[in-house]
PDB file of N, CA and C in Angstrom:
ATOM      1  N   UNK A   1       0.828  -1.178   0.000  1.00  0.00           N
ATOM      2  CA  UNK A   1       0.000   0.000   0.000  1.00  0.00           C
ATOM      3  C   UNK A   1       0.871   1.239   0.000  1.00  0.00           C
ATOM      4  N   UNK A   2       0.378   2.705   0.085  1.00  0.00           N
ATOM      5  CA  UNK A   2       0.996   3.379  -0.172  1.00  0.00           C
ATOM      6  C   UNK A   2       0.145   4.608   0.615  1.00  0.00           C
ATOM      7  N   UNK A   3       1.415   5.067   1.371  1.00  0.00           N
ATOM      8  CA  UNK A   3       0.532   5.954   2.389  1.00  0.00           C
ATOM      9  C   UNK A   3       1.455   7.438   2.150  1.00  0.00           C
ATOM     10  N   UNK A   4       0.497   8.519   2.369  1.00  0.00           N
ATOM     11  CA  UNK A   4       1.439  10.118   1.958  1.00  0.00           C
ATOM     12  C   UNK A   4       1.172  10.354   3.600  1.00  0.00           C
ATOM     13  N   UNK A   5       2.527  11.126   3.821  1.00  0.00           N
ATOM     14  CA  UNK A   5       2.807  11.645   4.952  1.00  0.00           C
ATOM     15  C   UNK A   5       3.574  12.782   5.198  1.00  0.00           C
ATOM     16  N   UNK A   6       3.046  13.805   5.962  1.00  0.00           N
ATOM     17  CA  UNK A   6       3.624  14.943   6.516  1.00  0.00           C
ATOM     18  C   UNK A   6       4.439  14.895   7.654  1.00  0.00           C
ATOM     19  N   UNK A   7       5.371  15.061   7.386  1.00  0.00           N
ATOM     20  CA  UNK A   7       6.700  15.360   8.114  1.00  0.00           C
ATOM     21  C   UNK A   7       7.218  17.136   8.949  1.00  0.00           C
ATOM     22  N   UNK A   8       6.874  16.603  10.134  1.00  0.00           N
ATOM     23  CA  UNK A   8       7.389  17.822  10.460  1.00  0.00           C
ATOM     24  C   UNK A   8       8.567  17.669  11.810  1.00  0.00           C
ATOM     25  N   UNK A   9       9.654  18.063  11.449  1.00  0.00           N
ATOM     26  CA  UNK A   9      11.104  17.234  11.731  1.00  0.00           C
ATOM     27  C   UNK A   9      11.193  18.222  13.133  1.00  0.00           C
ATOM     28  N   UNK A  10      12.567  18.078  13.854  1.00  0.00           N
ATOM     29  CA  UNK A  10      13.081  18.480  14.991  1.00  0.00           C
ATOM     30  C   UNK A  10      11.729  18.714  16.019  1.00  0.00           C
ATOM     31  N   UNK A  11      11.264  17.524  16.315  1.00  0.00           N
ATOM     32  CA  UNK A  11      10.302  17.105  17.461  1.00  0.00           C
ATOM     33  C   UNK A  11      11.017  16.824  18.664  1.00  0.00           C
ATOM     34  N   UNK A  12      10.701  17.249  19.781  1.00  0.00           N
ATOM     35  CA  UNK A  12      10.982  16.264  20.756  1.00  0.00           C
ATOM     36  C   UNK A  12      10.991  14.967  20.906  1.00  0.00           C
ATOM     37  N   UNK A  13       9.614  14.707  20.315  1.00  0.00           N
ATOM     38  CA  UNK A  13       9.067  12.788  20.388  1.00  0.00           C
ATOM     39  C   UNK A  13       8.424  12.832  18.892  1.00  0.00           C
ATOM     40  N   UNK A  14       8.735  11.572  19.131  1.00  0.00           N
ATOM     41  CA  UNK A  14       7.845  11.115  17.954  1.00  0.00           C
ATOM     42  C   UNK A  14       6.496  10.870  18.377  1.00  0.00           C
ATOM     43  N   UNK A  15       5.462  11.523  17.093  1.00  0.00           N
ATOM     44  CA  UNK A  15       4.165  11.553  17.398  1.00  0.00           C
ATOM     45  C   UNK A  15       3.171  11.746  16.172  1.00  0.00           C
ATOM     46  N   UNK A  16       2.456  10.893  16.284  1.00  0.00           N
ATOM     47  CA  UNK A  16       1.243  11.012  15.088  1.00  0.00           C
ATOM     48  C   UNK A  16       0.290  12.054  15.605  1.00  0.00           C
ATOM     49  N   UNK A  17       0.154  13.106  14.823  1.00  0.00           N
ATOM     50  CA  UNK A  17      -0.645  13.901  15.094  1.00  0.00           C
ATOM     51  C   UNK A  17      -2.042  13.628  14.932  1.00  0.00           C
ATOM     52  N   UNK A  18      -2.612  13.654  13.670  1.00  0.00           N
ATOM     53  CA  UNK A  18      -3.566  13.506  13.287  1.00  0.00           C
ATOM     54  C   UNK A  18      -3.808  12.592  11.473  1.00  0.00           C
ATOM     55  N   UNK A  19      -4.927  12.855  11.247  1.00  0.00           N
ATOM     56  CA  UNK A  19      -5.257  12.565   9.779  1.00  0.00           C
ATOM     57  C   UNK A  19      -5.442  13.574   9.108  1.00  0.00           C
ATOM     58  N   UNK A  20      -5.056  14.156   8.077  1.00  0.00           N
ATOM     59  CA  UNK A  20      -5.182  15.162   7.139  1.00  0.00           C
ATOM     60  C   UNK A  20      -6.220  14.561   5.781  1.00  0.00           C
ATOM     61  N   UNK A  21      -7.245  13.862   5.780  1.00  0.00           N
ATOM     62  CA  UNK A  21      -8.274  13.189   4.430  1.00  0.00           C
ATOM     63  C   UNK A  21      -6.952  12.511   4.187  1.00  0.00           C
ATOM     64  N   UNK A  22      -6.470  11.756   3.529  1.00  0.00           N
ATOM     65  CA  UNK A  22      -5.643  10.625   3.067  1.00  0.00           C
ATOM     66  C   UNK A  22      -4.087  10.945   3.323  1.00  0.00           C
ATOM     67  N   UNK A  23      -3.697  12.044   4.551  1.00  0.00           N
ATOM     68  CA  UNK A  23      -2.133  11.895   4.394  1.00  0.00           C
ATOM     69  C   UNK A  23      -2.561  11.568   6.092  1.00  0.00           C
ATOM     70  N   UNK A  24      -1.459  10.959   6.261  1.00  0.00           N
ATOM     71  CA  UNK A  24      -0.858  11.342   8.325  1.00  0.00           C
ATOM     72  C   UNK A  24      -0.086  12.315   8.278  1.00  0.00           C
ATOM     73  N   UNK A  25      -0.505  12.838   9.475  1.00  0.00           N
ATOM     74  CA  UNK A  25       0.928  13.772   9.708  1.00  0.00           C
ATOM     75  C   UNK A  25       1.330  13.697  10.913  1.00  0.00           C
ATOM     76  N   UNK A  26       2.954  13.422  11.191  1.00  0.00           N
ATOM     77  CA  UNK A  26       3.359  13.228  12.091  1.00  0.00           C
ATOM     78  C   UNK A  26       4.493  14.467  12.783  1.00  0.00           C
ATOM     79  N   UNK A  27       4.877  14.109  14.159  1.00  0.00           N
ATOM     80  CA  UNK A  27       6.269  14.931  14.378  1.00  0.00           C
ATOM     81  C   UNK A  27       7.439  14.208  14.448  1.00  0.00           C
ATOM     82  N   UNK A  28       8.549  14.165  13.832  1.00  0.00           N
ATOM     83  CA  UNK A  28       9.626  13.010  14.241  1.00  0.00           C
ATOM     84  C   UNK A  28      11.027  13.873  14.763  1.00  0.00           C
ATOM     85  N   UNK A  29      11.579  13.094  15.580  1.00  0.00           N
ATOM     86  CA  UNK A  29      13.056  13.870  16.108  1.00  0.00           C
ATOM     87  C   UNK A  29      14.122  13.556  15.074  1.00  0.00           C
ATOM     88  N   UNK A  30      14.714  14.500  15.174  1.00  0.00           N
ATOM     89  CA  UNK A  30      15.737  14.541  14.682  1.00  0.00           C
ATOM     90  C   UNK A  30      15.870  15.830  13.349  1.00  0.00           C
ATOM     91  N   UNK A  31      17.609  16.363  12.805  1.00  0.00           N
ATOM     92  CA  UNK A  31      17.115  17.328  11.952  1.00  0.00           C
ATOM     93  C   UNK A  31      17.476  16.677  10.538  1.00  0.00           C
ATOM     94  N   UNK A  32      16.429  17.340   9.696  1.00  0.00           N
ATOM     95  CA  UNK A  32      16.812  17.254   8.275  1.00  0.00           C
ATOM     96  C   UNK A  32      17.753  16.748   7.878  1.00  0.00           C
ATOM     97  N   UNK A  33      18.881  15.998   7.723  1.00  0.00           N
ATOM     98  CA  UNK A  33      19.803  16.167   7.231  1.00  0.00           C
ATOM     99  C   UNK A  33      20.532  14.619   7.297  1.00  0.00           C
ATOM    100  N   UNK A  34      21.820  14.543   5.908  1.00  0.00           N
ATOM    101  CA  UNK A  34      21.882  12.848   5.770  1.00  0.00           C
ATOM    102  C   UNK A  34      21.085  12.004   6.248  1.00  0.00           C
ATOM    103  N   UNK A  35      19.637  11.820   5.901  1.00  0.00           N
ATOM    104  CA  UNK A  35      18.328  11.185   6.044  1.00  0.00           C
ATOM    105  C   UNK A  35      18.341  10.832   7.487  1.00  0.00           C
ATOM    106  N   UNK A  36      18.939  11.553   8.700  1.00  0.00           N
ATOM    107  CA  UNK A  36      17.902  11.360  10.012  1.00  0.00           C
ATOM    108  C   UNK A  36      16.445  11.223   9.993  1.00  0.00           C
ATOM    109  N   UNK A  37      16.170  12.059   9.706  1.00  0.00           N
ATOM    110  CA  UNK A  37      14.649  11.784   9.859  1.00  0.00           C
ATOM    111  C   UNK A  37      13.933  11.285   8.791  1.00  0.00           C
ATOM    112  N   UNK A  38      14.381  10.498   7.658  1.00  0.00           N
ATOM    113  CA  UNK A  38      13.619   9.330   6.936  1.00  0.00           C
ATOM    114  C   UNK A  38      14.008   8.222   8.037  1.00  0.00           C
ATOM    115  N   UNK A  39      15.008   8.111   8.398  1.00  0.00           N
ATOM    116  CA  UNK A  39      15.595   6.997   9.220  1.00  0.00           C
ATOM    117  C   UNK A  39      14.360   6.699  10.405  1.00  0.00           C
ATOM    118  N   UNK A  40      14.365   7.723  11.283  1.00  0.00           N
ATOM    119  CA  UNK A  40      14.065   8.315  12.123  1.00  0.00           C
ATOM    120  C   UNK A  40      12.134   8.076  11.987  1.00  0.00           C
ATOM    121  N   UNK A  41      11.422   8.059  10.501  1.00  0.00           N
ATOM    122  CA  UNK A  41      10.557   7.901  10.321  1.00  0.00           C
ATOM    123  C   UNK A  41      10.329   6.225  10.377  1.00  0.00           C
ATOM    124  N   UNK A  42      10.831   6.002   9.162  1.00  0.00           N
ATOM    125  CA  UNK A  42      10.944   4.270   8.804  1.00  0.00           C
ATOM    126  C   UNK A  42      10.694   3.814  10.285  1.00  0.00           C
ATOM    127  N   UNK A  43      11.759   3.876  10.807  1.00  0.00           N
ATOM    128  CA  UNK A  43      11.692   3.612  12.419  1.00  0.00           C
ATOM    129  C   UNK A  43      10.516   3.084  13.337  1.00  0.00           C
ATOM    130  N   UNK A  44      10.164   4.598  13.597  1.00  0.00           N
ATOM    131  CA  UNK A  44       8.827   5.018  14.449  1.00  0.00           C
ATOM    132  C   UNK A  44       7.598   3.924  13.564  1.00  0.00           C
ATOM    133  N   UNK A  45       7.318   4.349  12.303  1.00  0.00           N
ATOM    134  CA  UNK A  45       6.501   3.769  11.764  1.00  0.00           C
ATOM    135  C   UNK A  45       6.335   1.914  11.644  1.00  0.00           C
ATOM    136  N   UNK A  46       7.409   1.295  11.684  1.00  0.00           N
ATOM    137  CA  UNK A  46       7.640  -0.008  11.529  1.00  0.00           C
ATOM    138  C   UNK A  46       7.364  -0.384  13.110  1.00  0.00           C
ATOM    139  N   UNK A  47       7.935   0.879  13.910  1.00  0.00           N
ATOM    140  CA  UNK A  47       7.181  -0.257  15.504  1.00  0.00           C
ATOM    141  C   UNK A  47       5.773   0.273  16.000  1.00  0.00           C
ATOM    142  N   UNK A  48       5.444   0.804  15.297  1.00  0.00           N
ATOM    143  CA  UNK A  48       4.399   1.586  15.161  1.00  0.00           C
ATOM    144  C   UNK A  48       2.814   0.152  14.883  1.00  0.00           C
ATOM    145  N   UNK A  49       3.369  -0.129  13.673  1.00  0.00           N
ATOM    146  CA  UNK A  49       2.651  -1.337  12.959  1.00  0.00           C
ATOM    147  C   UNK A  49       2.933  -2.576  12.814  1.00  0.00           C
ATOM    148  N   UNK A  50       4.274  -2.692  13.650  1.00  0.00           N
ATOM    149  CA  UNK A  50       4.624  -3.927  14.456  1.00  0.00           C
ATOM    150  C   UNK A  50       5.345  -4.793  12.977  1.00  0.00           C
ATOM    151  N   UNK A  51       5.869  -4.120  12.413  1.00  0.00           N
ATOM    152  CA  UNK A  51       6.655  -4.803  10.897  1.00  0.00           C
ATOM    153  C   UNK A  51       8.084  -4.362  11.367  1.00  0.00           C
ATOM    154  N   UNK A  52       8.906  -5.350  10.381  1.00  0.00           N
ATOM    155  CA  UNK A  52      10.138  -4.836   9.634  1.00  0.00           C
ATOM    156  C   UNK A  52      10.551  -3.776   9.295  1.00  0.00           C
ATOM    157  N   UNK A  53      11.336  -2.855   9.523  1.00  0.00           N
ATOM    158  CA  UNK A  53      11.832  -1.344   8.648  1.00  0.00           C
ATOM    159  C   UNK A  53      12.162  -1.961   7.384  1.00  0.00           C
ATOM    160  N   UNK A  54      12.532  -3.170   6.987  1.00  0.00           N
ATOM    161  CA  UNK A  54      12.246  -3.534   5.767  1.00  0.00           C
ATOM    162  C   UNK A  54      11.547  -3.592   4.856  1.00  0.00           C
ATOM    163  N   UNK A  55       9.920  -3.184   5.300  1.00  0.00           N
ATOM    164  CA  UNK A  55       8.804  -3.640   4.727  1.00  0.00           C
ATOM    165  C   UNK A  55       7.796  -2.224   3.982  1.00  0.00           C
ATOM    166  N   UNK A  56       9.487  -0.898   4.978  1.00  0.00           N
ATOM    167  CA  UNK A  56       8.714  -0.139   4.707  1.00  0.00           C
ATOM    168  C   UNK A  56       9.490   0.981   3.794  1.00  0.00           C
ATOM    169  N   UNK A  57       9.270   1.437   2.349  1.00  0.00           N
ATOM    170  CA  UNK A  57      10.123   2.138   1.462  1.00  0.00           C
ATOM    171  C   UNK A  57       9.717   3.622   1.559  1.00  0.00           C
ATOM    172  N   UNK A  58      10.538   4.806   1.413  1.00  0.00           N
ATOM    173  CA  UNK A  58      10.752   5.916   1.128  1.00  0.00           C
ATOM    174  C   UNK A  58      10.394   6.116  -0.513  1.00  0.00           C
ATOM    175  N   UNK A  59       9.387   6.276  -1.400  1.00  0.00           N
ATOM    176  CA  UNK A  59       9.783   6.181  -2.636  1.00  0.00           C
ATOM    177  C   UNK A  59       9.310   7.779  -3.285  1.00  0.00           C
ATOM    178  N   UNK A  60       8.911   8.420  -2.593  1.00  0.00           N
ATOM    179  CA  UNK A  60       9.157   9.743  -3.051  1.00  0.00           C
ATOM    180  C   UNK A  60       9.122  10.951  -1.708  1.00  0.00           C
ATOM    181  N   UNK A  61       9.626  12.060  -1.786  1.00  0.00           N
ATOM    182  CA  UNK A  61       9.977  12.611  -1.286  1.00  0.00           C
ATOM    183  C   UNK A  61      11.504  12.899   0.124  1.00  0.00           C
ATOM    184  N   UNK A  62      12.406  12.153  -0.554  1.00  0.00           N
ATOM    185  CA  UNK A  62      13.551  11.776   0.607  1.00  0.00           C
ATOM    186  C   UNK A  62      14.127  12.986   1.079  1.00  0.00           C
ATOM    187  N   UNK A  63      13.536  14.468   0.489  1.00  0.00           N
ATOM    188  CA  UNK A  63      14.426  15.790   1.091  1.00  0.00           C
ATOM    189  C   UNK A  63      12.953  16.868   1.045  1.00  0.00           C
ATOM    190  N   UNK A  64      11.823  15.925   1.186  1.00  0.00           N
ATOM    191  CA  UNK A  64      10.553  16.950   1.274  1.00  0.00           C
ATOM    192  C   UNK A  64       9.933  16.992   2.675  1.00  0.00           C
ATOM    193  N   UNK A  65       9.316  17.531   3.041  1.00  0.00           N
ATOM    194  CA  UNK A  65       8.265  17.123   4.323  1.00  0.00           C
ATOM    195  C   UNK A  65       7.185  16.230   4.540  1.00  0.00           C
ATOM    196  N   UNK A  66       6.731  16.277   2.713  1.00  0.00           N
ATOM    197  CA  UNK A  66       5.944  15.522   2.137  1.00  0.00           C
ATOM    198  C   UNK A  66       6.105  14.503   1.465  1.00  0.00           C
ATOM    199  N   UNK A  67       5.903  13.210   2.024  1.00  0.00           N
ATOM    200  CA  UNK A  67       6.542  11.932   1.838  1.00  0.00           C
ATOM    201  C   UNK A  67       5.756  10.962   1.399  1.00  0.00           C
ATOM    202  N   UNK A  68       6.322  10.005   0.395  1.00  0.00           N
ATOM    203  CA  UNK A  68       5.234   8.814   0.063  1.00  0.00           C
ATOM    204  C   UNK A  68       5.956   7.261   0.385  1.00  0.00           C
ATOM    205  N   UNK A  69       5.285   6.981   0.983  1.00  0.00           N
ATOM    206  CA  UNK A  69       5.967   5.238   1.756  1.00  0.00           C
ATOM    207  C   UNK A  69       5.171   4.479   0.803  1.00  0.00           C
ATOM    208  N   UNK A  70       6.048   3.191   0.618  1.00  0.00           N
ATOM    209  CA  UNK A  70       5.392   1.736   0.256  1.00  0.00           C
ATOM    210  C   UNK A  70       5.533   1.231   1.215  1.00  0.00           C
ATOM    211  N   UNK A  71       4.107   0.402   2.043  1.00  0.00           N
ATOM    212  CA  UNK A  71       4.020  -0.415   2.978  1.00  0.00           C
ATOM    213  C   UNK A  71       3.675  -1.872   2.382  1.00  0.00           C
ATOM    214  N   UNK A  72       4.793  -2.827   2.353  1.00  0.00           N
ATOM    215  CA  UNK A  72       4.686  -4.088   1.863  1.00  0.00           C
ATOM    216  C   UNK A  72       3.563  -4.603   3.110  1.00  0.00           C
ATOM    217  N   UNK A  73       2.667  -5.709   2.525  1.00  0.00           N
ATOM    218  CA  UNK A  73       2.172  -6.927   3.396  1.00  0.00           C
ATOM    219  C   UNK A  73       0.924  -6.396   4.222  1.00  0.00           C
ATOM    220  N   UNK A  74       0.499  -4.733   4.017  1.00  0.00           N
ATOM    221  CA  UNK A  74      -0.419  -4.620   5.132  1.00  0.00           C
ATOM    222  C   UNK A  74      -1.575  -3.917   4.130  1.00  0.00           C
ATOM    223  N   UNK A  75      -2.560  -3.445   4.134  1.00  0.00           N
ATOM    224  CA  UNK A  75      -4.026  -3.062   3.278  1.00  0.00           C
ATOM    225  C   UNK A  75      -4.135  -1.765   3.560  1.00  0.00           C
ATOM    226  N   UNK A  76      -4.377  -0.731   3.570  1.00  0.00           N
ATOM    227  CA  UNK A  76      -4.907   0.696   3.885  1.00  0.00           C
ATOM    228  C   UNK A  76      -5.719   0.944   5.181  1.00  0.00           C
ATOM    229  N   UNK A  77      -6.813  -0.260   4.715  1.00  0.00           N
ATOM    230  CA  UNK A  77      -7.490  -0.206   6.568  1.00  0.00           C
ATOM    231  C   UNK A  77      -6.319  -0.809   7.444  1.00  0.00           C
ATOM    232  N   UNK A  78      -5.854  -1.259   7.371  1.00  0.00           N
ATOM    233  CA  UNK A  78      -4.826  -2.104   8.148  1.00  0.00           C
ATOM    234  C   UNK A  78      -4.163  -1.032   9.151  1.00  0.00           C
ATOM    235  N   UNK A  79      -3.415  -0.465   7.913  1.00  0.00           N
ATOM    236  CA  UNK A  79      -2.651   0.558   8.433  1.00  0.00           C
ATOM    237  C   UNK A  79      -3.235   1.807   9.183  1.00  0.00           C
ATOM    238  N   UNK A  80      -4.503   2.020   8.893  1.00  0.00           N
ATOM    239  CA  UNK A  80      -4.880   3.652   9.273  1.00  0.00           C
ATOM    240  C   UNK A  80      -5.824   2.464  10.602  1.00  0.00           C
ATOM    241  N   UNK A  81      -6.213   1.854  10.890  1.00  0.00           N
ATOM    242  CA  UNK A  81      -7.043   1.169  11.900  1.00  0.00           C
ATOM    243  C   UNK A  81      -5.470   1.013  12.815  1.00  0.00           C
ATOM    244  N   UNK A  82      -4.262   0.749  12.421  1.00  0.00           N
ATOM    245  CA  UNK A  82      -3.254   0.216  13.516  1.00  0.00           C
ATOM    246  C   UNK A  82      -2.524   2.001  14.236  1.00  0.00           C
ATOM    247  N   UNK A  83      -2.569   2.444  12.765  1.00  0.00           N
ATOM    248  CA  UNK A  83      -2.034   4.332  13.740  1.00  0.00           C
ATOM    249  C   UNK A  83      -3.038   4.365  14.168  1.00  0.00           C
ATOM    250  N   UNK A  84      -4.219   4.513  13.836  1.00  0.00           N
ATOM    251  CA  UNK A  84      -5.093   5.324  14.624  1.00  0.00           C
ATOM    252  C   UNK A  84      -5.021   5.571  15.988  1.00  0.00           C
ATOM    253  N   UNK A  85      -5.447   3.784  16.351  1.00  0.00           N
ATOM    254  CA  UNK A  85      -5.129   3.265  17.312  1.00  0.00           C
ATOM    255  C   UNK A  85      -4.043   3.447  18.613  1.00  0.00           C
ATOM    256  N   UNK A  86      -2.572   3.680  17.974  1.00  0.00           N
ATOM    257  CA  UNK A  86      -1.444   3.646  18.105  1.00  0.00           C
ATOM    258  C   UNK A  86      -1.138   4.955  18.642  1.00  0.00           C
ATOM    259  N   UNK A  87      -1.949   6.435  17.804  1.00  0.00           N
ATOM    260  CA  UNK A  87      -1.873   7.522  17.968  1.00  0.00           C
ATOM    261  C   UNK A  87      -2.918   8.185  19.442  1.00  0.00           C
ATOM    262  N   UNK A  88      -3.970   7.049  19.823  1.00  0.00           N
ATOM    263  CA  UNK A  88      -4.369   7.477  21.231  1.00  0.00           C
ATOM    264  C   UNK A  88      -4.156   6.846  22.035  1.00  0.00           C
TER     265      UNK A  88
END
């Protein structure tokens, strides 16, 4: 599946904010720079939904705020039923 996400970097914690109609947007630590915070995302998100950081790809946006992941192995409800969840 394929999920768009807002990135908004040098957080204290990592944190799912909310739903934006079809993006998440989250806060993640760390700054901009030699992909901390894709790292830093992949991360959060994989223990997030209880997968592999393997499972989960960067395939557009690697120097935007605005990011698009491939999530191998999981469905759309899957994923937005496991943040949701995850995020209260």
């Amino acid at each position: 599946m394929i999920l768009e996400v807002k990135v908004t970097p040098n957080a204290s914690k990592n944190e799912i904010l909310r739903w934006e109609e079809n993006c998440l947007v989250v806060k993640i630590q760390g700054v901009p720079e030699r992909g901390k915070v894709n790292a830093n995302l992949v991360a959060f998100l994989a223990k997030a939904l209880g997968i592999a950081k393997t499972r989960i790809e960067i395939i557009l946006g690697q120097t935007s705020r605005m990011k698009r992941l491939k999530i191998e192995g999981l469905s759309v409800e899957e994923v937005r039923k496991i943040l949701v969840d995850f995020s209260q």
